[in-house]
Protein backbone atom coordinates (compact mmCIF):
# COMPACT_ATOMS: atom_id res chain seq x y z
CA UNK A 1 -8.06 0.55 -3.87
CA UNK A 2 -6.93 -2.75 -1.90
CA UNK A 3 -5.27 -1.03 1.06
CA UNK A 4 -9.09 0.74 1.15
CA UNK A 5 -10.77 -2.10 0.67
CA UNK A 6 -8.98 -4.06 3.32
CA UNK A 7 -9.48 -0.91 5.72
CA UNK A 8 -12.94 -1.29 5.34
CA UNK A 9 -12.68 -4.98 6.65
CA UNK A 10 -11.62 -3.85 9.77
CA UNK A 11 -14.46 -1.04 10.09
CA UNK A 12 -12.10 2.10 8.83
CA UNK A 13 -14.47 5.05 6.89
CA UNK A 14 -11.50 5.03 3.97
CA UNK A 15 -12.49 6.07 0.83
CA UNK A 16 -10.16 5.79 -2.52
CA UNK A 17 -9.90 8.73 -5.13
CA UNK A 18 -9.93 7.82 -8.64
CA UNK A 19 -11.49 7.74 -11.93
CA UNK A 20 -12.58 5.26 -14.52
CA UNK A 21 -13.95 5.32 -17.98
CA UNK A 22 -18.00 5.24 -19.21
CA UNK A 23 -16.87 1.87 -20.79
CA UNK A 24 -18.07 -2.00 -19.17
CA UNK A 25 -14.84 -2.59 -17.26
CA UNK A 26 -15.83 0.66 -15.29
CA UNK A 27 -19.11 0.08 -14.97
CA UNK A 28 -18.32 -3.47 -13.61
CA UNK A 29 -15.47 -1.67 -11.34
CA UNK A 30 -17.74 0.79 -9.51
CA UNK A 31 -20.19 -2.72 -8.71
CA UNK A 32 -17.47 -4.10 -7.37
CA UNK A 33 -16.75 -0.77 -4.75
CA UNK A 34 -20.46 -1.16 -3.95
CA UNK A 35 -19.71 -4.60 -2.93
CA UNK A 36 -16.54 -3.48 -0.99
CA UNK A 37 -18.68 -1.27 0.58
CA UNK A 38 -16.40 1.92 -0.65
CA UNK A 39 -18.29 5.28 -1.47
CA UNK A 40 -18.49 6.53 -4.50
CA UNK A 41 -18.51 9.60 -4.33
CA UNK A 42 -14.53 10.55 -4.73
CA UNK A 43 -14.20 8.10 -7.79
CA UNK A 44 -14.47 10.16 -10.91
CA UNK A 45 -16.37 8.99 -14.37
CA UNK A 46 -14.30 9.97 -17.82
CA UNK A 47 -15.56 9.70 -21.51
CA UNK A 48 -12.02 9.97 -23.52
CA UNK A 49 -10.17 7.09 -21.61
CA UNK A 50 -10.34 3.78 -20.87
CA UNK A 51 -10.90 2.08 -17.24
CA UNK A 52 -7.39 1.33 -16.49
CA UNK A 53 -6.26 -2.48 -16.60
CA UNK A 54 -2.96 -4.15 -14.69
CA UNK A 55 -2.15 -7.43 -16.03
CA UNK A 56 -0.87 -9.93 -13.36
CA UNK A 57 1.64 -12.73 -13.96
CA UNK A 58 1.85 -15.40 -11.13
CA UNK A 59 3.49 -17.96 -12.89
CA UNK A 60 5.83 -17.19 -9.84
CA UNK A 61 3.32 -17.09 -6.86
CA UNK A 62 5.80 -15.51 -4.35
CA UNK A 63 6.87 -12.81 -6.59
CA UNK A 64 4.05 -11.39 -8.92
CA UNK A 65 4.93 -9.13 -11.71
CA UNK A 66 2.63 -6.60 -13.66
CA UNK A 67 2.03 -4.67 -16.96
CA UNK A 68 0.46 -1.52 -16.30
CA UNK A 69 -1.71 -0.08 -19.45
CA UNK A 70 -1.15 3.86 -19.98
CA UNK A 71 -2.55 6.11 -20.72
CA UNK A 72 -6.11 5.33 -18.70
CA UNK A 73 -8.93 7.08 -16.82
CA UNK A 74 -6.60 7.40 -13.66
CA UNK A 75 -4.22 9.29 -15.58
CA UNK A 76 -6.53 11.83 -15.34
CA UNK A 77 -7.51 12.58 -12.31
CA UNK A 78 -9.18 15.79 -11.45
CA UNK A 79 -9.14 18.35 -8.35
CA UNK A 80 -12.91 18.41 -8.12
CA UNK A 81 -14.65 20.33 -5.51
CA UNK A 82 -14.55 18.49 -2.03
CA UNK A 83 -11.53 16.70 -2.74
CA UNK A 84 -8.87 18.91 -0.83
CA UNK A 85 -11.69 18.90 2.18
CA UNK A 86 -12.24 15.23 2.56
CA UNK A 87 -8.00 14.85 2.67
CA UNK A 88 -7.58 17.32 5.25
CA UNK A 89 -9.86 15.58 7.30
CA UNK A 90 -8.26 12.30 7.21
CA UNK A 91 -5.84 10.60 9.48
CA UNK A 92 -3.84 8.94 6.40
CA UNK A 93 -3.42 10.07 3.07
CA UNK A 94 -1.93 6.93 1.12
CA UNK A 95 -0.48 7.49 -2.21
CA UNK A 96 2.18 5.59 -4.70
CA UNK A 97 4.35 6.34 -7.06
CA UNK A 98 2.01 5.20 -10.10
CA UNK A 99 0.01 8.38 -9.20
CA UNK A 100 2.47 10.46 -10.72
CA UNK A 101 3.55 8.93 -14.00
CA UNK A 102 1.15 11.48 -16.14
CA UNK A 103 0.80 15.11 -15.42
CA UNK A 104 -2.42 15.58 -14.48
CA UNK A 105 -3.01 13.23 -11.79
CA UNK A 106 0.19 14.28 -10.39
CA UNK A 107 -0.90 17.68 -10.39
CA UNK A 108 -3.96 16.36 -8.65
CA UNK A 109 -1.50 14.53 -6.45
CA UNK A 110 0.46 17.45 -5.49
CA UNK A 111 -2.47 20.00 -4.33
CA UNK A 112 -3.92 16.97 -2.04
CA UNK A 113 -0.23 16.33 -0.47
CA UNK A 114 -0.29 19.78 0.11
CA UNK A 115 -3.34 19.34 2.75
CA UNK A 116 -2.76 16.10 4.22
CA UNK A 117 -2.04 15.78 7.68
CA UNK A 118 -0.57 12.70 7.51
CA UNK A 119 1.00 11.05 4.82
CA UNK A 120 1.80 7.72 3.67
CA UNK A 121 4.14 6.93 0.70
CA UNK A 122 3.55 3.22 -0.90
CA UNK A 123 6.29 3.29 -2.84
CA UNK A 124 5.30 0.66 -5.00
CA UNK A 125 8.05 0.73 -8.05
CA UNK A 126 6.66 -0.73 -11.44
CA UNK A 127 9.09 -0.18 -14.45
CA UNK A 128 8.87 1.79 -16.22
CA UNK A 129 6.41 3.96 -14.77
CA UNK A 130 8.66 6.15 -12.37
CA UNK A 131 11.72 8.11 -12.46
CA UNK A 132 14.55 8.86 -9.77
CA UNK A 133 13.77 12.76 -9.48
CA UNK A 134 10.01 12.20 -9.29
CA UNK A 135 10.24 9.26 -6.47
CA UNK A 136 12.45 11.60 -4.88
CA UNK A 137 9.78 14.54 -4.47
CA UNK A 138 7.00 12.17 -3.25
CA UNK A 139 9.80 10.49 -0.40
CA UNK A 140 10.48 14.20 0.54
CA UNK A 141 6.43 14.69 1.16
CA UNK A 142 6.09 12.11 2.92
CA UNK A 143 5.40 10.77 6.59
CA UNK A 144 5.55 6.96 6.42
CA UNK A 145 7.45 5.35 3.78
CA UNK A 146 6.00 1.50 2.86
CA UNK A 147 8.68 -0.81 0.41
CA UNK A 148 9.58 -3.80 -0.35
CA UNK A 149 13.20 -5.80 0.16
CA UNK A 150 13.48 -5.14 -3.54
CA UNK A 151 12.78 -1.08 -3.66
CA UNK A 152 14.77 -0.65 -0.23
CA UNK A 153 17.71 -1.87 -2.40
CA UNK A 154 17.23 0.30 -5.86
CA UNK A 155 16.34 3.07 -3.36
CA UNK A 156 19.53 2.92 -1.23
CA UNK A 157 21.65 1.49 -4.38
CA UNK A 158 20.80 5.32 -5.37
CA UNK A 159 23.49 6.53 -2.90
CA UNK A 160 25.77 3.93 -2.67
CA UNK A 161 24.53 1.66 0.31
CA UNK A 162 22.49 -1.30 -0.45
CA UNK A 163 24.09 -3.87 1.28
CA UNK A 164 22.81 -3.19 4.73
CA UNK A 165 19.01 -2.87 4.87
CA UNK A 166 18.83 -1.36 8.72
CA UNK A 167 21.45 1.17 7.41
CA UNK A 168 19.78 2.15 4.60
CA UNK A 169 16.45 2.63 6.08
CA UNK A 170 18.24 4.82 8.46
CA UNK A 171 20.16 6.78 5.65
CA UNK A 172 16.48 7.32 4.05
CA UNK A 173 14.37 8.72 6.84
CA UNK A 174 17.43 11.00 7.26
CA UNK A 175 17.50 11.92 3.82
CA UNK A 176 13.99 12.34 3.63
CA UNK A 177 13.23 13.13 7.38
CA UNK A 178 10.64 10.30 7.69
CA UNK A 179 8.69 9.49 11.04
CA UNK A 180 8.60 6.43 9.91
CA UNK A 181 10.19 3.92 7.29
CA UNK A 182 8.74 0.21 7.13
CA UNK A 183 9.88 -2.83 4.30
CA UNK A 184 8.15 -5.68 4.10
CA UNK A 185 10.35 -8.73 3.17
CA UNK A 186 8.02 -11.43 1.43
CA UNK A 187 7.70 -14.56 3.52
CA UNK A 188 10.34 -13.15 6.19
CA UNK A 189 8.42 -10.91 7.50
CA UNK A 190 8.75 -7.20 8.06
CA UNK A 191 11.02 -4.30 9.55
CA UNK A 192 10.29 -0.87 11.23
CA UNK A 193 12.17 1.83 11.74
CA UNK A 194 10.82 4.51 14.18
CA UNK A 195 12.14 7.55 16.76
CA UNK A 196 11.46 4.29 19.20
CA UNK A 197 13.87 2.12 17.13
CA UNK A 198 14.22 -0.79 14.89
CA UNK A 199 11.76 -3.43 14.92
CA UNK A 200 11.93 -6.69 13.18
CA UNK A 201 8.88 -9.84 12.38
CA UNK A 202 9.19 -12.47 11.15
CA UNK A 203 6.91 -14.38 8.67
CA UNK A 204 4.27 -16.17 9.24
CA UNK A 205 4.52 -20.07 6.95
CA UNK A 206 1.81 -20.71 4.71
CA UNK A 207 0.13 -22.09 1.96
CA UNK A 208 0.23 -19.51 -0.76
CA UNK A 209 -2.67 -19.19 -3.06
CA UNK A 210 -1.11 -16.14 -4.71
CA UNK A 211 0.57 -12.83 -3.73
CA UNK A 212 -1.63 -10.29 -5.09
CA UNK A 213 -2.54 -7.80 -2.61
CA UNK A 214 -0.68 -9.16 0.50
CA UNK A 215 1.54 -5.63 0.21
CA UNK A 216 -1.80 -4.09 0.62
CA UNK A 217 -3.22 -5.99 3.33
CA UNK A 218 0.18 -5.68 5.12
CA UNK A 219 -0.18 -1.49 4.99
CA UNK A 220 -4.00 -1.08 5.88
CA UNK A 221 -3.38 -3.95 9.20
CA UNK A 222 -0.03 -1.65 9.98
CA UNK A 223 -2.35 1.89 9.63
CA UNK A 224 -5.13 0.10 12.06
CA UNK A 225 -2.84 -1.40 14.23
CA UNK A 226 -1.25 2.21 14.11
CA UNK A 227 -4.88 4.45 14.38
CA UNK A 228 -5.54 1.90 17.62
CA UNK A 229 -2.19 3.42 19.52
CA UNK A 230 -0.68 -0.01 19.81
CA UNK A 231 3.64 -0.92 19.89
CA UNK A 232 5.62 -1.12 16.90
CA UNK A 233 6.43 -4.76 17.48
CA UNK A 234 2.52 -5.10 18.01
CA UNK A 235 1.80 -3.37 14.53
CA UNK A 236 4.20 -5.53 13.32
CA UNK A 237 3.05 -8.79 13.82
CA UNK A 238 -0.54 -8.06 13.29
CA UNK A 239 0.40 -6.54 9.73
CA UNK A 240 2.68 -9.53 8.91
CA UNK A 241 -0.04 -11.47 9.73
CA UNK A 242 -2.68 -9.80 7.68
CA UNK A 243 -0.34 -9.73 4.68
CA UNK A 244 0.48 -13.96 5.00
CA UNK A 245 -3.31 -14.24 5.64
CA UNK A 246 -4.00 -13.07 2.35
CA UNK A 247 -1.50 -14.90 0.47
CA UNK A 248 -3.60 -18.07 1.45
CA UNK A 249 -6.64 -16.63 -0.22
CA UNK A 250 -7.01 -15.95 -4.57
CA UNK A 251 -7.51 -12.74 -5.29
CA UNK A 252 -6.13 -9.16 -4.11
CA UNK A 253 -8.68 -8.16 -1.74
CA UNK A 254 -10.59 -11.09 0.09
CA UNK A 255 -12.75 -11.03 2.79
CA UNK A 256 -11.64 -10.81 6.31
CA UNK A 257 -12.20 -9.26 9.82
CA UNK A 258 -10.23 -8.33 12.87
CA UNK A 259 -11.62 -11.80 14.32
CA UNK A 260 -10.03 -13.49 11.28
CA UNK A 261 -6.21 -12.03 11.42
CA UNK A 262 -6.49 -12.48 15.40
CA UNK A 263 -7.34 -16.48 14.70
CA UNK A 264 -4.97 -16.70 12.22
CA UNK A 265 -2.23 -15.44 14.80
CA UNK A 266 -3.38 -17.69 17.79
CA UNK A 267 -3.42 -21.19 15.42
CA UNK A 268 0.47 -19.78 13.75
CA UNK A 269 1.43 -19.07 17.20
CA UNK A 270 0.26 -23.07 18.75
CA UNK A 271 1.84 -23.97 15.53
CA UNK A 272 5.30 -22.71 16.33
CA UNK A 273 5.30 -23.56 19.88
CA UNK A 274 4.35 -27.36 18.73
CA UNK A 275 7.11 -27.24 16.58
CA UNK A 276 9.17 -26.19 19.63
């Protein structure tokens, strides 16, 4: 929902599939779409479950951890007519690994991976909602991989190299025959790996409100950046910036426009040649 969200800030028709419960949290989740300005119309209504809920603790503001209630509504998503259309349409199909912890949705899952022209795996680890084999199947779908520092290092720890984070991004889009394999790496920045090479950003120093939704911001800036044909090291810095960007703000998916990452650049970029 945030990496669609944030798309929609800079003007991108996405649209999120889901469901949610006939309960107030769900009701009060489809006002908030409506404010996002996200359809509808792909976000499914279910009387036996709950709206799901993710409870956030930031008592460490650069590293945010979560407790994700199961089962909920978006355990149980369906293949409902128009669904395997609208995802053969698209330019990205972004999924995670939550998506697959219960059996339905996953089926779901699978039957839309098997249309989409191009997807995009968020890897997006939360313990203990994933399992080796099943991450496994979703890297071997996928495109683009998106991870953290953190999941690079479980993910290449797998096969015995964790110690060399270039390496083992190399050693998974082998593995996995990626196009593409990018980590973000908190307030460091980024890397990219690519047929064009490796690419490396650095972060951008700021005044962090909270983390929440920075991953996010970071992917749906790098799929823009991507849609608009710019460089790697271009994508790069524009997602890095993005992601900082909404560090500064509360909240996982503030408001924000092209115009706003692009003056958030310019002032970082006076900033570091004053401090030159």
């Amino acid at each position: 929902m945030n990496v669609a969200a944030d798309l929609r800030n800079f003007g991108i028709n996405a649209q999120i599939i889901s469901r949610v419960g006939t309960d107030e949290l769900g009701a009060e989740m489809l006002e908030f779409l409506k404010n996002k300005e996200l359809p509808l119309d792909l976000v499914q209504t279910g009387q036996t479950h709950l709206t799901g809920v993710a409870k956030a603790n930031i008592s460490d503001r650069n590293e945010v951890t979560y407790k994700i209630v199961q089962p909920v509504a978006w355990d149980y998503i369906q293949l409902e007519p128009g669904l395997t259309e609208v995802v053969q349409k698209s330019d990205f199909f972004v999924y995670g690994s939550l998506a697959a912890r219960s059996p339905r949705t996953y089926e779901t899952l699978q039957a839309l991976l098997d249309v989409a022209p191009k997807k995009v795996f968020d890897v997006n680890l939360r313990a203990p909602h994933y399992e080796r084999e099943t991450v496994e199947a979703l890297m071997r779908q996928a495109d683009m991989a998106k991870l953290n520092e953190h999941e690079l290092a479980e993910l290449a720890g797998w096969y015995g190299n964790a110690d060399d984070q270039e390496q083992a991004m190399r050693e998974l889009r082998d593995r996995y025959q990626l196009d593409t394999v990018c980590v973000t790496l908190g307030e460091e920045g980024a890397i990219l790996l690519d047929e064009t090479g490796f690419f490396r950003q650095g972060g951008f120093p700021v005044e962090v409100a909270d983390t929440i939704g920075s991953g996010d911001a970071f992917l749906a800036a790098f799929l823009y950046k991507t849609r608009q044909g710019n460089t790697p090291q271009q994508i790069l810095e524009f997602a890095c910036a993005t992601g900082a960007y909404v560090a500064t703000q509360r909240g996982a998916t503030p408001d924000f426009t092209e115009a706003t990452i692009q003056s958030f650049l310019q002032l970082s970029r006076v900033k570091t040649h004053s401090a030159d």
